[in-house]
N, C-alpha and C. Protein backbone atom coordinates (compact mmCIF):
# COMPACT_ATOMS: atom_id res chain seq x y z
N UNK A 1 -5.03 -14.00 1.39
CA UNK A 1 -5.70 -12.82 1.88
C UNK A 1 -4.65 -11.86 2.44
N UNK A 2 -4.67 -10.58 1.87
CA UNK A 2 -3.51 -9.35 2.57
C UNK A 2 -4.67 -8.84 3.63
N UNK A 3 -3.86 -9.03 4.47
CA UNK A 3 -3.99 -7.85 6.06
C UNK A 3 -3.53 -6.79 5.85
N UNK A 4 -4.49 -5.66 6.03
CA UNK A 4 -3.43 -4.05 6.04
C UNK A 4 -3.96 -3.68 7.68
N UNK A 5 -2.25 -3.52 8.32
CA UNK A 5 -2.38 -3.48 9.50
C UNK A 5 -1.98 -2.02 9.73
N UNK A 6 -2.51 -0.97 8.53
CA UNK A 6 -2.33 0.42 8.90
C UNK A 6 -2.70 1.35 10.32
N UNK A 7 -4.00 0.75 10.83
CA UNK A 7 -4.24 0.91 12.21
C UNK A 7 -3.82 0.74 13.00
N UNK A 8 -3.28 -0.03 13.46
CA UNK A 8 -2.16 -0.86 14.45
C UNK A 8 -0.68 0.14 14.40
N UNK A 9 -0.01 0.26 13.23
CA UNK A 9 0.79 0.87 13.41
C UNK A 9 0.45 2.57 13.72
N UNK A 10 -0.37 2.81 13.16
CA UNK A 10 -1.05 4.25 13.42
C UNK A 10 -1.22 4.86 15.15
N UNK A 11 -1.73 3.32 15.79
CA UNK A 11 -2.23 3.72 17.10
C UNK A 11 -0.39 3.33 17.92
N UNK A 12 0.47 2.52 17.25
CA UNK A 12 1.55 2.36 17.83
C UNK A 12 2.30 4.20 18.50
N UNK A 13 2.35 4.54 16.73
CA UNK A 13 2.96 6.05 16.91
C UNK A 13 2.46 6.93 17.30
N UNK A 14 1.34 6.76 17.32
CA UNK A 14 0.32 7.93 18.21
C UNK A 14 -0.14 8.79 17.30
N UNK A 15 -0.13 8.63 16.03
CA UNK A 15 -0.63 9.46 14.68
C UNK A 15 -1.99 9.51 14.31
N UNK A 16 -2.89 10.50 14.25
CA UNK A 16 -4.23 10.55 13.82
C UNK A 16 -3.76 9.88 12.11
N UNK A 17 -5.59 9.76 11.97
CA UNK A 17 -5.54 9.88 10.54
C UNK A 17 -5.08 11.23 9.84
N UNK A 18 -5.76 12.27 10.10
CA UNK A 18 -5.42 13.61 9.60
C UNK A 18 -3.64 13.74 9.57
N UNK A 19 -3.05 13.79 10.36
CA UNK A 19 -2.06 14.16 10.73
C UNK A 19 -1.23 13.11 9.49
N UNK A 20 -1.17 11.60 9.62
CA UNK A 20 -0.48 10.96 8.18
C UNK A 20 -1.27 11.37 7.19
N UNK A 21 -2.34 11.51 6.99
CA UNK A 21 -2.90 12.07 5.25
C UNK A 21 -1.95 13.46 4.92
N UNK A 22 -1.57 14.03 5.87
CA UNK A 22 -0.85 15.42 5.76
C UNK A 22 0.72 15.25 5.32
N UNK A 23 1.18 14.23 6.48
CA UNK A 23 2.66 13.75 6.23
C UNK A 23 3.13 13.21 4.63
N UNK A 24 1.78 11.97 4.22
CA UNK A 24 1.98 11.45 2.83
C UNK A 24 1.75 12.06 2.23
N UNK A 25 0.66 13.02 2.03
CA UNK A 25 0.00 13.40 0.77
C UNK A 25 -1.11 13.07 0.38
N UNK A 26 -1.39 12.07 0.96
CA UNK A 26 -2.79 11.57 0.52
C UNK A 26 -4.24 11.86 1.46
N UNK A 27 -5.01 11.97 0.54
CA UNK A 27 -6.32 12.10 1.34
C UNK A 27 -6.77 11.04 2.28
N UNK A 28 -7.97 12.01 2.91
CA UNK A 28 -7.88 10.82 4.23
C UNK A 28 -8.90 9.96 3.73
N UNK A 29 -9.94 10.09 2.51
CA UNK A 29 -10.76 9.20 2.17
C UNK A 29 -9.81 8.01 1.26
N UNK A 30 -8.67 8.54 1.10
CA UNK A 30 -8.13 7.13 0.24
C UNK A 30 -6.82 6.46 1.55
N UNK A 31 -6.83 6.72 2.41
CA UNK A 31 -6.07 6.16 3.20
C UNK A 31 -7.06 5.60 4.40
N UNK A 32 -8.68 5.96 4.42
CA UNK A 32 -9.52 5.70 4.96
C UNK A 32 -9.68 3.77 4.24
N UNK A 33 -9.69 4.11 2.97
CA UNK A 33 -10.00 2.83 2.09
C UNK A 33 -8.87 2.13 2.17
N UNK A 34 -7.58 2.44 2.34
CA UNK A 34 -6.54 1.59 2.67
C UNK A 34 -6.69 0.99 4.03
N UNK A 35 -6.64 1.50 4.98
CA UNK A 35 -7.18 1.44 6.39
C UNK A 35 -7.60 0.50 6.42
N UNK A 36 -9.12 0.36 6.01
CA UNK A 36 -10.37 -0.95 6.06
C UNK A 36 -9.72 -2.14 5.00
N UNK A 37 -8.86 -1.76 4.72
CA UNK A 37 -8.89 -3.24 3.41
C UNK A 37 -9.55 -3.31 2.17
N UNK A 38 -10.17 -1.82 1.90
CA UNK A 38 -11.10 -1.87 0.82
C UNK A 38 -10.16 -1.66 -0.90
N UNK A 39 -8.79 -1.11 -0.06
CA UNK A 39 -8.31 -1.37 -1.00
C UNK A 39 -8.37 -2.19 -2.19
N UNK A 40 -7.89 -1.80 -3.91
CA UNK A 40 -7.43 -3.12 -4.73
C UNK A 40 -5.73 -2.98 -4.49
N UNK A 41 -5.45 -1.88 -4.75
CA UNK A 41 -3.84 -1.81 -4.97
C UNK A 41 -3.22 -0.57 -4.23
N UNK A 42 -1.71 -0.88 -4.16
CA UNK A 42 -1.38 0.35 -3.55
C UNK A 42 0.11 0.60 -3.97
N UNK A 43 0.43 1.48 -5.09
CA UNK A 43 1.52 2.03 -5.28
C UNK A 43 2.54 1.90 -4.56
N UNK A 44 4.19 1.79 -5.09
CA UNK A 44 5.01 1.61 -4.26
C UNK A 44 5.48 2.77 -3.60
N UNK A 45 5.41 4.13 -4.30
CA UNK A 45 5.41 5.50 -3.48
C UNK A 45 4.92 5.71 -2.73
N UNK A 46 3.34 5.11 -2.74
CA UNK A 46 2.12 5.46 -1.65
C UNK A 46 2.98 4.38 -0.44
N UNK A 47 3.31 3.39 -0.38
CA UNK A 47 4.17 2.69 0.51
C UNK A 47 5.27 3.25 1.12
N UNK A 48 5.96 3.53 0.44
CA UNK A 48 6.97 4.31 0.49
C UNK A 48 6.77 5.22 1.61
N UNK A 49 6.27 6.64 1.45
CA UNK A 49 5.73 7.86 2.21
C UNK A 49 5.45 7.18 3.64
N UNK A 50 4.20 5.92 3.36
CA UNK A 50 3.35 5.85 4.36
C UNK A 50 4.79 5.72 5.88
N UNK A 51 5.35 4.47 4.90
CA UNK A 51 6.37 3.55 5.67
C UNK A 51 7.38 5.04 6.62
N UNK A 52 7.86 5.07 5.75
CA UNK A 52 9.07 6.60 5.82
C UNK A 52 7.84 7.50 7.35
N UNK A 53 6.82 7.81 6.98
CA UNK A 53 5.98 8.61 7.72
C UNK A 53 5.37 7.58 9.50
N UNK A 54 5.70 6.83 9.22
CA UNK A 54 5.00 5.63 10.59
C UNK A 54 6.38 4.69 10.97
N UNK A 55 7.53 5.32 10.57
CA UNK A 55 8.82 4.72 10.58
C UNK A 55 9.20 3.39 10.80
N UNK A 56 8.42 2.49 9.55
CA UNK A 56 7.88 1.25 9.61
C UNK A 56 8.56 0.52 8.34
N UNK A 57 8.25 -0.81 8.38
CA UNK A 57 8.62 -1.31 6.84
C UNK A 57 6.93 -1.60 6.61
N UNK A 58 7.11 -2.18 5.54
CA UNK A 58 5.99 -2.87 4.34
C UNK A 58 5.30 -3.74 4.97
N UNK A 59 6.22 -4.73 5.77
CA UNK A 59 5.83 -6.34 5.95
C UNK A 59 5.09 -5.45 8.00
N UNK A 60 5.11 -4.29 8.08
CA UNK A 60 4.51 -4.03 9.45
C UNK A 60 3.38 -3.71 9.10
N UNK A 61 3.34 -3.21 7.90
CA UNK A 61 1.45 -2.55 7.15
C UNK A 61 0.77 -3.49 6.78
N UNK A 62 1.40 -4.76 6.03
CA UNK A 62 0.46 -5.55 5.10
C UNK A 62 1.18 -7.21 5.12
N UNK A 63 0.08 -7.92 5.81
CA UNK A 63 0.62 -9.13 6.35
C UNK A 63 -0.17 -10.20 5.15
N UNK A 64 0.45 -11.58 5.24
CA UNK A 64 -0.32 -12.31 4.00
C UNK A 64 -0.85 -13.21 4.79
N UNK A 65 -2.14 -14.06 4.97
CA UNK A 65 -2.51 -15.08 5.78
C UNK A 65 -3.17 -16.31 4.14
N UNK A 66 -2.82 -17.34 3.95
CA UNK A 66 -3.29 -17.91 2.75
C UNK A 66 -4.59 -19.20 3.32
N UNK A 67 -5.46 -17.89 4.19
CA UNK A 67 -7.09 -18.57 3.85
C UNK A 67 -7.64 -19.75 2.92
């Protein structure tokens, strides 16, 4: 099971949603769906931006727990 711990780091930096949908590029309804986990997949650019934008790595957004 992937954890996306996009919230956590979000509330770390003090970043609205609006404010990173602006920084990445992406809308806030598809970073809304990243957010919740509703995700299926997520590009390595879309990683990229997010990471670069929440001055984070990968393994701080999306944790693996094997449920």
């Amino acid at each position: 099971m992937i954890i996306v711990n996009l919230d956590v780091m979000m509330a770390r930096r003090k970043m609205s949603l609006n404010e990173l949908s602006e920084r990445v590029g992406i809308t806030i309804a598809n970073l809304s769906i990243l957010k919740t986990g509703k995700a299926k997949a997520v590009r390595f650019s879309t990683l990229d931006a997010i990471c670069r934008a929440l001055d984070c790595t990968p393994g701080d957004i999306l944790e693996y727990h094997p449920f």
